[in-house]
PDB file of N, CA and C in Angstrom:
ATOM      1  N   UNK A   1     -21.711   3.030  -8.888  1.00  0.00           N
ATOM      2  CA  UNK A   1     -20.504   2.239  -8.918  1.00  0.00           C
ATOM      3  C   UNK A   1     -20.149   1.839  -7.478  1.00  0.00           C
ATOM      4  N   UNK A   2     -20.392   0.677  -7.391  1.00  0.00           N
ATOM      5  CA  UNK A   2     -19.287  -0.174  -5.908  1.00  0.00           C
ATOM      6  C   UNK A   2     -18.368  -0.021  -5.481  1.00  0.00           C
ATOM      7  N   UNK A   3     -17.745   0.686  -4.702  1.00  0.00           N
ATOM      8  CA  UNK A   3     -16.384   0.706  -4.264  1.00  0.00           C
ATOM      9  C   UNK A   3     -15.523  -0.338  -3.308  1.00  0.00           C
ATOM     10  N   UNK A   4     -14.686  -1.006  -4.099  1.00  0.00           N
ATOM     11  CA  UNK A   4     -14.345  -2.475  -3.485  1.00  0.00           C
ATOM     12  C   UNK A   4     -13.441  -1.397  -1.874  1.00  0.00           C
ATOM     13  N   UNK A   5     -13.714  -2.478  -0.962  1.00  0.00           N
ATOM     14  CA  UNK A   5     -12.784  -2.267   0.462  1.00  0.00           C
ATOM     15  C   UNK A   5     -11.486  -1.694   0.019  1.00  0.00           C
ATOM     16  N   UNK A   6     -11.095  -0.901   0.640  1.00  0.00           N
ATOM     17  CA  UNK A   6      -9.417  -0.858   0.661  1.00  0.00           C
ATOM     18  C   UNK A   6      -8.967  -1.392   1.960  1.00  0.00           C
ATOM     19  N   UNK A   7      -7.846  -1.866   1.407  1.00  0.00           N
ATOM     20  CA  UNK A   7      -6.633  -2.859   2.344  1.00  0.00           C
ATOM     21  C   UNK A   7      -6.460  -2.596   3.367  1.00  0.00           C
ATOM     22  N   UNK A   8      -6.182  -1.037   3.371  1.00  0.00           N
ATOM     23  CA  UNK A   8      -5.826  -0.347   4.672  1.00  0.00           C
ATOM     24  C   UNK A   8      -7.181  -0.124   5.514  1.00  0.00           C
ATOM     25  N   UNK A   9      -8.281  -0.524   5.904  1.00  0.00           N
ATOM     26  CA  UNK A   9      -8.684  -0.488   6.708  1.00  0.00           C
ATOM     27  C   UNK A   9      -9.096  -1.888   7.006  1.00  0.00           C
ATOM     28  N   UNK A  10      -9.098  -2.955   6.349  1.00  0.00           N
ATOM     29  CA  UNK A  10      -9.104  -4.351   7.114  1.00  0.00           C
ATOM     30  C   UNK A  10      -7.750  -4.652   7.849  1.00  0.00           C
ATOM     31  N   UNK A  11      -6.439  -3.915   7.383  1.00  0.00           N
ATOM     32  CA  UNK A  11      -5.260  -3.997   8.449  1.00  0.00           C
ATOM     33  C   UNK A  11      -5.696  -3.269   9.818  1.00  0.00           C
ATOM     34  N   UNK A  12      -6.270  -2.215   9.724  1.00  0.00           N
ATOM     35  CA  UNK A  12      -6.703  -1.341  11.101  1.00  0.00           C
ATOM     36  C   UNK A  12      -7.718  -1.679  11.846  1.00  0.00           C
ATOM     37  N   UNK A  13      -8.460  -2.488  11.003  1.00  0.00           N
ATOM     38  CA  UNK A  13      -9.488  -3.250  12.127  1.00  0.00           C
ATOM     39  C   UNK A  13      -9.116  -4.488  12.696  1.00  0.00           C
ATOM     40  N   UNK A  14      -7.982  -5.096  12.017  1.00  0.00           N
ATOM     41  CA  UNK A  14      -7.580  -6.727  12.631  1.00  0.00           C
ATOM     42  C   UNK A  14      -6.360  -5.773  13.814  1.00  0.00           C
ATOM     43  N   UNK A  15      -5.636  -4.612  13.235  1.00  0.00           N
ATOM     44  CA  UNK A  15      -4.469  -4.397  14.297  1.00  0.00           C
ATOM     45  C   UNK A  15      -4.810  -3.071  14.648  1.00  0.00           C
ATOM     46  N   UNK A  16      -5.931  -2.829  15.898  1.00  0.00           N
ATOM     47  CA  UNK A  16      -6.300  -0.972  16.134  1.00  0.00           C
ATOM     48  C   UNK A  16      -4.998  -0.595  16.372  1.00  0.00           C
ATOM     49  N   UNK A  17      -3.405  -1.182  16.792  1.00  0.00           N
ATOM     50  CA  UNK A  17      -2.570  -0.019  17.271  1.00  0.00           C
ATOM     51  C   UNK A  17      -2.069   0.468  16.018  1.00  0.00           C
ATOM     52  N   UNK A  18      -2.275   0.041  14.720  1.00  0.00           N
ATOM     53  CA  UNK A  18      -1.806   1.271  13.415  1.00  0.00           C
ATOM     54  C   UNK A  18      -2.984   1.926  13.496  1.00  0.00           C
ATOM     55  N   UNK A  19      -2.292   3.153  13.239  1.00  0.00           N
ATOM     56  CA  UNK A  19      -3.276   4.501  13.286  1.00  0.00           C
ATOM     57  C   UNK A  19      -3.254   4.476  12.103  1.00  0.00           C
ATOM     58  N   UNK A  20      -2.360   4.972  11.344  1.00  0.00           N
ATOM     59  CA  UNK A  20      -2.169   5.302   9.962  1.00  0.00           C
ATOM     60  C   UNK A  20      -1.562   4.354   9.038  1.00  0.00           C
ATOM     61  N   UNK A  21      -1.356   4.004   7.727  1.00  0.00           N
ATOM     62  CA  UNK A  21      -0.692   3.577   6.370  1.00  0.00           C
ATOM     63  C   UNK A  21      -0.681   4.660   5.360  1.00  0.00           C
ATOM     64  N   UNK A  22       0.949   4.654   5.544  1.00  0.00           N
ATOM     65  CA  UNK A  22       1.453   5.329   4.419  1.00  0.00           C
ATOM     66  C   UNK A  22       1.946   4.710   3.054  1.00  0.00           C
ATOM     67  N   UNK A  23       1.331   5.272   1.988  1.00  0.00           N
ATOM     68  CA  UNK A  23       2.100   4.783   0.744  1.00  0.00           C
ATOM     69  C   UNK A  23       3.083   5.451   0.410  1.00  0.00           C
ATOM     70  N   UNK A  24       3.936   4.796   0.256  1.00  0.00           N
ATOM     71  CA  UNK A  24       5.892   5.476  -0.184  1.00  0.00           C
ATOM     72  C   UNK A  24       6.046   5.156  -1.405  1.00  0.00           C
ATOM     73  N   UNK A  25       5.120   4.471  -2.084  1.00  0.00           N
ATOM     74  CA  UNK A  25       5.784   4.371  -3.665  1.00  0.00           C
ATOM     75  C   UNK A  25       5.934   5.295  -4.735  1.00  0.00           C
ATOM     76  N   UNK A  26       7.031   5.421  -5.317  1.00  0.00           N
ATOM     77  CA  UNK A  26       7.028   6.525  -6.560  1.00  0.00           C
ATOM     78  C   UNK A  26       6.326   6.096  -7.675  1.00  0.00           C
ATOM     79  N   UNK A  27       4.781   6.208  -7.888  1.00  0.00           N
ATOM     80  CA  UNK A  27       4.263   6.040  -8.711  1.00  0.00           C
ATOM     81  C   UNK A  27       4.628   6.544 -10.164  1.00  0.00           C
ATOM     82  N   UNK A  28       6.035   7.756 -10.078  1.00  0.00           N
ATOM     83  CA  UNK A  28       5.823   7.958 -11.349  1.00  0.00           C
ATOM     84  C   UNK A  28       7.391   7.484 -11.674  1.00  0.00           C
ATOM     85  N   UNK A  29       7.598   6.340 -11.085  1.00  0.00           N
ATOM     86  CA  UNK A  29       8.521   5.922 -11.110  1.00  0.00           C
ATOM     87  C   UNK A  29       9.115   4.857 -12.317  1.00  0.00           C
ATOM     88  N   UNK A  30       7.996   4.683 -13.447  1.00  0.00           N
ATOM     89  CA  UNK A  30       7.628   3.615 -14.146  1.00  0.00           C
ATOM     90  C   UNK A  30       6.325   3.008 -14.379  1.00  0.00           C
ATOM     91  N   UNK A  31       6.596   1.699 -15.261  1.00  0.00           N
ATOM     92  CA  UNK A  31       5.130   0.712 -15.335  1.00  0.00           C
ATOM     93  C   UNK A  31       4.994   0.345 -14.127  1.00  0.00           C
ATOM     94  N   UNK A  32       5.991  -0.176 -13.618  1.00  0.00           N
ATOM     95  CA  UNK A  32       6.279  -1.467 -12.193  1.00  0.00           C
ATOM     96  C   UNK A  32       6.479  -0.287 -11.144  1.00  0.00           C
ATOM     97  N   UNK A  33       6.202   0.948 -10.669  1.00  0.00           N
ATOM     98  CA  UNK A  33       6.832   0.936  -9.234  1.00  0.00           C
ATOM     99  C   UNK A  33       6.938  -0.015  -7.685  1.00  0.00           C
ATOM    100  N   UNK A  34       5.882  -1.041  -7.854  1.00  0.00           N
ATOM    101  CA  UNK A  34       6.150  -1.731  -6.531  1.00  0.00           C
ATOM    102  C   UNK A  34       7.458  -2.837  -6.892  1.00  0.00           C
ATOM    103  N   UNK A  35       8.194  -3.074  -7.819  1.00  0.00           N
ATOM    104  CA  UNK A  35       9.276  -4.096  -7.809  1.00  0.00           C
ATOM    105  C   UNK A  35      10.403  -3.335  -7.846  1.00  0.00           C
ATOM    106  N   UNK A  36      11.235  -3.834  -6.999  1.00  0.00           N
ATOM    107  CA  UNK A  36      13.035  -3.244  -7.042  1.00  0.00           C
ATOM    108  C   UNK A  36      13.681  -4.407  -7.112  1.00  0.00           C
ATOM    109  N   UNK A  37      14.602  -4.333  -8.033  1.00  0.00           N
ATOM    110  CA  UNK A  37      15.319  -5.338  -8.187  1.00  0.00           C
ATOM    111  C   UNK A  37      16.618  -5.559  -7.394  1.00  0.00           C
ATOM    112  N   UNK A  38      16.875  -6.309  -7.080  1.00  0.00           N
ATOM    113  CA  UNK A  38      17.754  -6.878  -6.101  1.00  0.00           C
ATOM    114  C   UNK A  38      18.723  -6.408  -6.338  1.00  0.00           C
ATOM    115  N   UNK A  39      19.447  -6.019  -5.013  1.00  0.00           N
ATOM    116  CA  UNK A  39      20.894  -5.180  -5.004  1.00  0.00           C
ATOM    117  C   UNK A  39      21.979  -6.038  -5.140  1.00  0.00           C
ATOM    118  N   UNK A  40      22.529  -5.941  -6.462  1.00  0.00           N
ATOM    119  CA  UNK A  40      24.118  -6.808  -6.431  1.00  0.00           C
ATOM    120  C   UNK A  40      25.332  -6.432  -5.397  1.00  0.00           C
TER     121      UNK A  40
END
């Protein structure tokens, strides 16, 4: 099985001063955790 690129290292090779990427999402946050809906 192929393992497609991950994101985070074509960001670290176009910008060497990130060292690291952190993911902050609460995956068990739902279907959708990457959308928040806009604060009224």
């Amino acid at each position: 099985m192929r393992r497609e690129p991950r994101p985070s290292n074509a960001i670290k090779r176009s910008v060497p001063e990130i060292v690291a990427i952190v993911d902050t999402t609460d995956h068990a946050s739902g279907s959708n955790p990457y959308y928040q809906p806009a604060k009224k």
